[in-house]
Protein backbone atom coordinates (compact mmCIF):
# COMPACT_ATOMS: atom_id res chain seq x y z
CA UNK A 1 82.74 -22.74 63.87
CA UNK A 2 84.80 -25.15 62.10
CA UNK A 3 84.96 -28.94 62.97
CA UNK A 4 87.60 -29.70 65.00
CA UNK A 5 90.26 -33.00 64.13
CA UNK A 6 89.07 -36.02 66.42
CA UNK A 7 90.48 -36.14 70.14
CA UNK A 8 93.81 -37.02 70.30
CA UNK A 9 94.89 -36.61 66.58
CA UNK A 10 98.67 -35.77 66.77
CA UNK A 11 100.07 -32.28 66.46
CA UNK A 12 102.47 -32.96 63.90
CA UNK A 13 103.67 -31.12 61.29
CA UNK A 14 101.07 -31.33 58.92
CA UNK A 15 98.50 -29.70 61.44
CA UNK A 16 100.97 -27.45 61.85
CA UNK A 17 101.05 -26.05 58.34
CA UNK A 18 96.95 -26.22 58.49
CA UNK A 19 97.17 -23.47 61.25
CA UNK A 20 99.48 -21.47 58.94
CA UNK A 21 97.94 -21.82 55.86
CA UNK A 22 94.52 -20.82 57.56
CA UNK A 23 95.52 -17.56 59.83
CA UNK A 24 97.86 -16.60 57.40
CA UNK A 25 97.60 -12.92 56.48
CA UNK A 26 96.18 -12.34 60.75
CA UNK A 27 97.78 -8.94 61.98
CA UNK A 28 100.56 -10.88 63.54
CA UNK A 29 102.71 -13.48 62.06
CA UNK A 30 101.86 -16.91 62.84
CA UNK A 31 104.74 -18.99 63.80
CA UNK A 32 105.37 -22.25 65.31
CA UNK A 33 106.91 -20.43 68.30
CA UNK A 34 103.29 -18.40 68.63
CA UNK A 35 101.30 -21.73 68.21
CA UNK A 36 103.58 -23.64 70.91
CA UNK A 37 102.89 -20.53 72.76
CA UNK A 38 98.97 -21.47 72.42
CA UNK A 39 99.46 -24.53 72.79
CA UNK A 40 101.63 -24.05 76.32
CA UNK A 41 99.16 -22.56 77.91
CA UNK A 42 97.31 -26.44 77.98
CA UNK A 43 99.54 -28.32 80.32
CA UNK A 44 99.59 -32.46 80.54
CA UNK A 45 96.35 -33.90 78.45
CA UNK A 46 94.36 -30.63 77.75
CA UNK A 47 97.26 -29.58 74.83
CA UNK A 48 94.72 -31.74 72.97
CA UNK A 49 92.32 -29.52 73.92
CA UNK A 50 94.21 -26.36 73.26
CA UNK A 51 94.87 -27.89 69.55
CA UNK A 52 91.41 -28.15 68.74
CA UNK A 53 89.97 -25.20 69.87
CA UNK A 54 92.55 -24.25 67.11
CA UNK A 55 91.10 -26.79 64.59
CA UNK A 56 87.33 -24.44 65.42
CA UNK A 57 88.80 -21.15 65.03
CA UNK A 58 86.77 -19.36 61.70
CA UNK A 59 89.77 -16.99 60.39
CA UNK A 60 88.50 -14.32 57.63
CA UNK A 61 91.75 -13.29 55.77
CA UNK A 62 91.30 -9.59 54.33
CA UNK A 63 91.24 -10.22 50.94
CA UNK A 64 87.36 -12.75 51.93
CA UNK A 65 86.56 -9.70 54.33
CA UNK A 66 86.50 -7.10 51.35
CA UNK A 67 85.09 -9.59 48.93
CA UNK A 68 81.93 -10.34 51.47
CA UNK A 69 81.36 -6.75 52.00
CA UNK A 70 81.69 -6.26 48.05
CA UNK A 71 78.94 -8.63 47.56
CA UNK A 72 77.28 -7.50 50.35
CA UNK A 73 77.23 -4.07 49.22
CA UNK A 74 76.03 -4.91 45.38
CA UNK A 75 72.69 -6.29 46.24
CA UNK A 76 71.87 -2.92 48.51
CA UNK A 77 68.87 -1.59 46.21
CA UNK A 78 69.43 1.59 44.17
CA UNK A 79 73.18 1.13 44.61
CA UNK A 80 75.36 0.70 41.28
CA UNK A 81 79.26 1.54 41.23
CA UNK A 82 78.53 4.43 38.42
CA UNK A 83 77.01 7.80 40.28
CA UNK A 84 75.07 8.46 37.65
CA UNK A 85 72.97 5.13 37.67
CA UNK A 86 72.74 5.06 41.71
CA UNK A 87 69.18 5.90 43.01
CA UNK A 88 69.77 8.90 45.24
CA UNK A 89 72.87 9.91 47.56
CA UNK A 90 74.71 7.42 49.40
CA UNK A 91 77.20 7.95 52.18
CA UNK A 92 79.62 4.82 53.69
CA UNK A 93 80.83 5.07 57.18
CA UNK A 94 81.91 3.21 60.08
CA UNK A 95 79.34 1.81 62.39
CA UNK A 96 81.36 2.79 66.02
CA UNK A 97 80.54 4.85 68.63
CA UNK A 98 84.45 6.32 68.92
CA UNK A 99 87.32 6.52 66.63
CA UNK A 100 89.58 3.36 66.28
CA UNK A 101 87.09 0.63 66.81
CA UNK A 102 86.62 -2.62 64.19
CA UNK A 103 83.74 -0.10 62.42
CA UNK A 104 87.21 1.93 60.76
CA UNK A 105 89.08 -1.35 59.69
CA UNK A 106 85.92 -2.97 58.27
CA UNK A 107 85.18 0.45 56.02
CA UNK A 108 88.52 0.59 54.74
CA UNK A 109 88.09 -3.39 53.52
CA UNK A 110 85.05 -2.24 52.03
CA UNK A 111 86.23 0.99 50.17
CA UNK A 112 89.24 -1.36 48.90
CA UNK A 113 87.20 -4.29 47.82
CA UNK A 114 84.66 -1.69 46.14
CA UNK A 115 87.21 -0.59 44.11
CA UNK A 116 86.64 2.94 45.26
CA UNK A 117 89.85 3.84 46.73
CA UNK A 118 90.37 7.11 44.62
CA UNK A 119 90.50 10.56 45.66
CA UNK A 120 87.40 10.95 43.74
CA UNK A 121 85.05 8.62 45.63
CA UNK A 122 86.08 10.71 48.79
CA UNK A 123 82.31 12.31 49.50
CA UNK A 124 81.07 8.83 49.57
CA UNK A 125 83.26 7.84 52.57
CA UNK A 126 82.40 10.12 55.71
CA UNK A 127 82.85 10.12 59.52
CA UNK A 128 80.10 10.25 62.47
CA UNK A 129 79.87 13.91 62.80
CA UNK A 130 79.85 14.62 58.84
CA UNK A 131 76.18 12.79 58.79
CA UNK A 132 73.91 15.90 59.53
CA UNK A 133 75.79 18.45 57.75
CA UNK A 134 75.43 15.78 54.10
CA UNK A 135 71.12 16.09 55.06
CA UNK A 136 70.51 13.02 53.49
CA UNK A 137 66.57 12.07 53.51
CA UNK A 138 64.20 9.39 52.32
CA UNK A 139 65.68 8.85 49.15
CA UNK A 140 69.07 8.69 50.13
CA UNK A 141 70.97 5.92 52.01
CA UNK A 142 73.75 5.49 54.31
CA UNK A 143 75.55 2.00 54.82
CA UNK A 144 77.15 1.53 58.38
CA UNK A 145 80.25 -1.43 58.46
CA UNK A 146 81.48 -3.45 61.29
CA UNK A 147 82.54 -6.73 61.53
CA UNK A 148 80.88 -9.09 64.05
CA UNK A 149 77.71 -8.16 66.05
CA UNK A 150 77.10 -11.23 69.07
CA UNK A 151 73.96 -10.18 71.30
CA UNK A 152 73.22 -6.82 69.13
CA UNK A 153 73.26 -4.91 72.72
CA UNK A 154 76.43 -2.79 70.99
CA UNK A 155 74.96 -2.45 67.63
CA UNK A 156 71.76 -1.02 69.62
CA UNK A 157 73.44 0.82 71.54
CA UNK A 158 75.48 3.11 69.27
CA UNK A 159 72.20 3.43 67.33
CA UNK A 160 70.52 4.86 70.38
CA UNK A 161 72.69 6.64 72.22
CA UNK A 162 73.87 6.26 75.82
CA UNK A 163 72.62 9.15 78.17
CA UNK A 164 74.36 8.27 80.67
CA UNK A 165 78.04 8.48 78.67
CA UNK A 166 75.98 11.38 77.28
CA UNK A 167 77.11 9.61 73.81
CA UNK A 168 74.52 10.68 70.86
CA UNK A 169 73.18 7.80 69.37
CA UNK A 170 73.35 7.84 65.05
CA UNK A 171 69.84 7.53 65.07
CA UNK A 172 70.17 11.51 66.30
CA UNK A 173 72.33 12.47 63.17
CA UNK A 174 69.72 11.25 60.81
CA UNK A 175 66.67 13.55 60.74
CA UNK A 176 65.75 13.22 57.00
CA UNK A 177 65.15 9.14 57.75
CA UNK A 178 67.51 8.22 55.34
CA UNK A 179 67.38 4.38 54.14
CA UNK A 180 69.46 2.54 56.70
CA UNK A 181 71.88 -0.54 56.48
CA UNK A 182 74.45 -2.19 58.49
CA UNK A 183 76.83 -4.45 57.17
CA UNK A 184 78.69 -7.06 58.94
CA UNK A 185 81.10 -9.62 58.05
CA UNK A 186 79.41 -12.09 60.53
CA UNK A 187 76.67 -12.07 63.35
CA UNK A 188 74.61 -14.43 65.63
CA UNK A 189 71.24 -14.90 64.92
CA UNK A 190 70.20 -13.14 68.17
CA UNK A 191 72.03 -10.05 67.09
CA UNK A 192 70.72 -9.94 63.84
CA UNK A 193 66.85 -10.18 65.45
CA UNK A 194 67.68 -8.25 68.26
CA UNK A 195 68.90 -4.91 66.10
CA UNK A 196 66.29 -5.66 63.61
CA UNK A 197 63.83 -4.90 66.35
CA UNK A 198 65.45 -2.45 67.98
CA UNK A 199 66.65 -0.16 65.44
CA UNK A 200 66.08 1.19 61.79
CA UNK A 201 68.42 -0.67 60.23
CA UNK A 202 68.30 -3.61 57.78
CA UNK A 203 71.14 -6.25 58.48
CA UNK A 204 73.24 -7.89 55.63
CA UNK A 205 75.72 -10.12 56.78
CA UNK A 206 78.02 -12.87 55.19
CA UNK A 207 77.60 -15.49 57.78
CA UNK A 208 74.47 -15.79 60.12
CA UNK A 209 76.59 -17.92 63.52
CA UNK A 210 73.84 -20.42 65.43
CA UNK A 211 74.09 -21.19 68.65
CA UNK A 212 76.02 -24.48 67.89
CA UNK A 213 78.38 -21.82 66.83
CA UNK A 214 79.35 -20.66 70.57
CA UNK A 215 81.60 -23.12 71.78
CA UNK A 216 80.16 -22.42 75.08
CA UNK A 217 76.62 -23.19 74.31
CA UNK A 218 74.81 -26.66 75.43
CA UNK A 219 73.91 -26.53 71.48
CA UNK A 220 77.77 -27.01 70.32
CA UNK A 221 78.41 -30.48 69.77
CA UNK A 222 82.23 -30.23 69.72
CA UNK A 223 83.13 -30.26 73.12
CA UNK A 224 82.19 -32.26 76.01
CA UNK A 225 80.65 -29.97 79.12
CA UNK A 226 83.59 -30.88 81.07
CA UNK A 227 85.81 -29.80 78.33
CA UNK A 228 83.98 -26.29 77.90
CA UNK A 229 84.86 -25.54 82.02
CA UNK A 230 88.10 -26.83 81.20
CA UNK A 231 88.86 -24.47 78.07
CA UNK A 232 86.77 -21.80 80.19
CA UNK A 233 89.31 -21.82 83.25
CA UNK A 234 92.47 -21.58 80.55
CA UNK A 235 91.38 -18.59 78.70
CA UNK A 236 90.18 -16.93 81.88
CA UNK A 237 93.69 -17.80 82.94
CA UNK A 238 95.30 -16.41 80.19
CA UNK A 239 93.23 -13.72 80.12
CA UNK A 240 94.57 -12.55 83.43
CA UNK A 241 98.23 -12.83 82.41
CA UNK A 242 97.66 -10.40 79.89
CA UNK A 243 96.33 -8.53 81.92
CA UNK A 244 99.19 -8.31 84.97
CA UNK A 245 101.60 -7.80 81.54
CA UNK A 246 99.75 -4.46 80.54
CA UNK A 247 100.61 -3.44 83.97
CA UNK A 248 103.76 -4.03 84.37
């Protein structure tokens, strides 16, 4: 979490051009139409509210997401860009239970900041189901990506598997114990504990979030209690409009 201006600083233009400047390159265009849109939802005296949640907001542009997991990536032991001076076989894949999750985005932005976009790095890069058939075993290693892991109660899951969904947990598709990794571009401290525990993977990720981190935790210092429920009550509020939209 970033530190938010002091109450009642004025939203003028320079803070204006901060918010631009920072979520620049976000999926969606930034305007000042989308940030008065933001900003409307805080009627009266919370817009100052509304503006600093906005000062908090941590934005990773793509171009720090792929150099994180490049970094990431070159201190995995055994791993060097040239095949022939890598210690065993090494596969790349999402870490998601279905197709279309963050797991795809986050291994593209890792394949491009790699610098192994070419048709000839293609076995390195494989889906879910392709992990049995590549019988990688103890002197291999496979690297899972995502991009944020909270509680770890996700991460575990897929890992696991979910009888009940009857969804086969990658734990399942490994047989040969292959060396196991997951990287993500950030995670809270109770995730990263939580799936070390729980699971045979090691954890890398580029920022380690504290409690103080959660805006809703007693341990963030940023917001007053009062103006937690009051920020609370707005997004749950928004939250619902979004929701009667998708139905209509």
């Amino acid at each position: 979490m970033r530190t938010p201006k002091a109450r009642g600083r004025l939203i003028d233009g320079g803070r204006m051009k901060s918010w631009h400047d920072r979520f620049d390159g976000y999926r969606v265009v930034v305007t000042d139409n989308r940030i008065r849109d933001w900003l409307g939802n805080f009627r009266g005296e919370d817009a100052d509210l509304g503006a600093r949640t906005l000062d908090a907001v941590t934005f990773w542009k793509p171009e720090d997401i792929e150099t994180a997991l490049r970094k990431l990536v070159s201190q995995l032991p055994g791993w060097h860009p040239s095949k022939t001076k890598r210690q065993g076989n090494w596969r790349f894949l999402a870490y998601s239970i279905s197709a279309g999750e963050s797991g795809d985005s986050m291994l593209h932005r890792a394949r491009t900041g790699l610098g192994l976009a070419g048709k000839k790095h293609d076995q390195l890069f494989i889906h879910k189901s392709e992990l049995m058939r590549a019988k990688l075993g103890s002197e291999d290693s496979v690297v899972f990506f995502d991009d944020f892991a909270g509680t770890g109660q996700q991460a575990c899951r897929a890992w696991q598997g979910d009888p009940e969904t009857q969804i086969t947990g990658l734990a399942e598709l490994l047989p040969g114990n292959p060396k196991t990794y997951l990287i993500l571009v950030a995670a809270g401290q109770r995730a990263v504990a939580r799936i070390g525990q729980e699971t045979n993977l090691n954890v890398l990720t580029s920022q380690v979030l504290r409690q103080a981190d959660d805006i809703f935790s007693s341990d963030c210092q940023h917001f007053t209690q009062p103006e937690k429920n009051k920020l609370h009550r707005h997004l749950m509020s928004i939250k619902e409009s979004i929701r009667k939209l998708g139905k209509d």
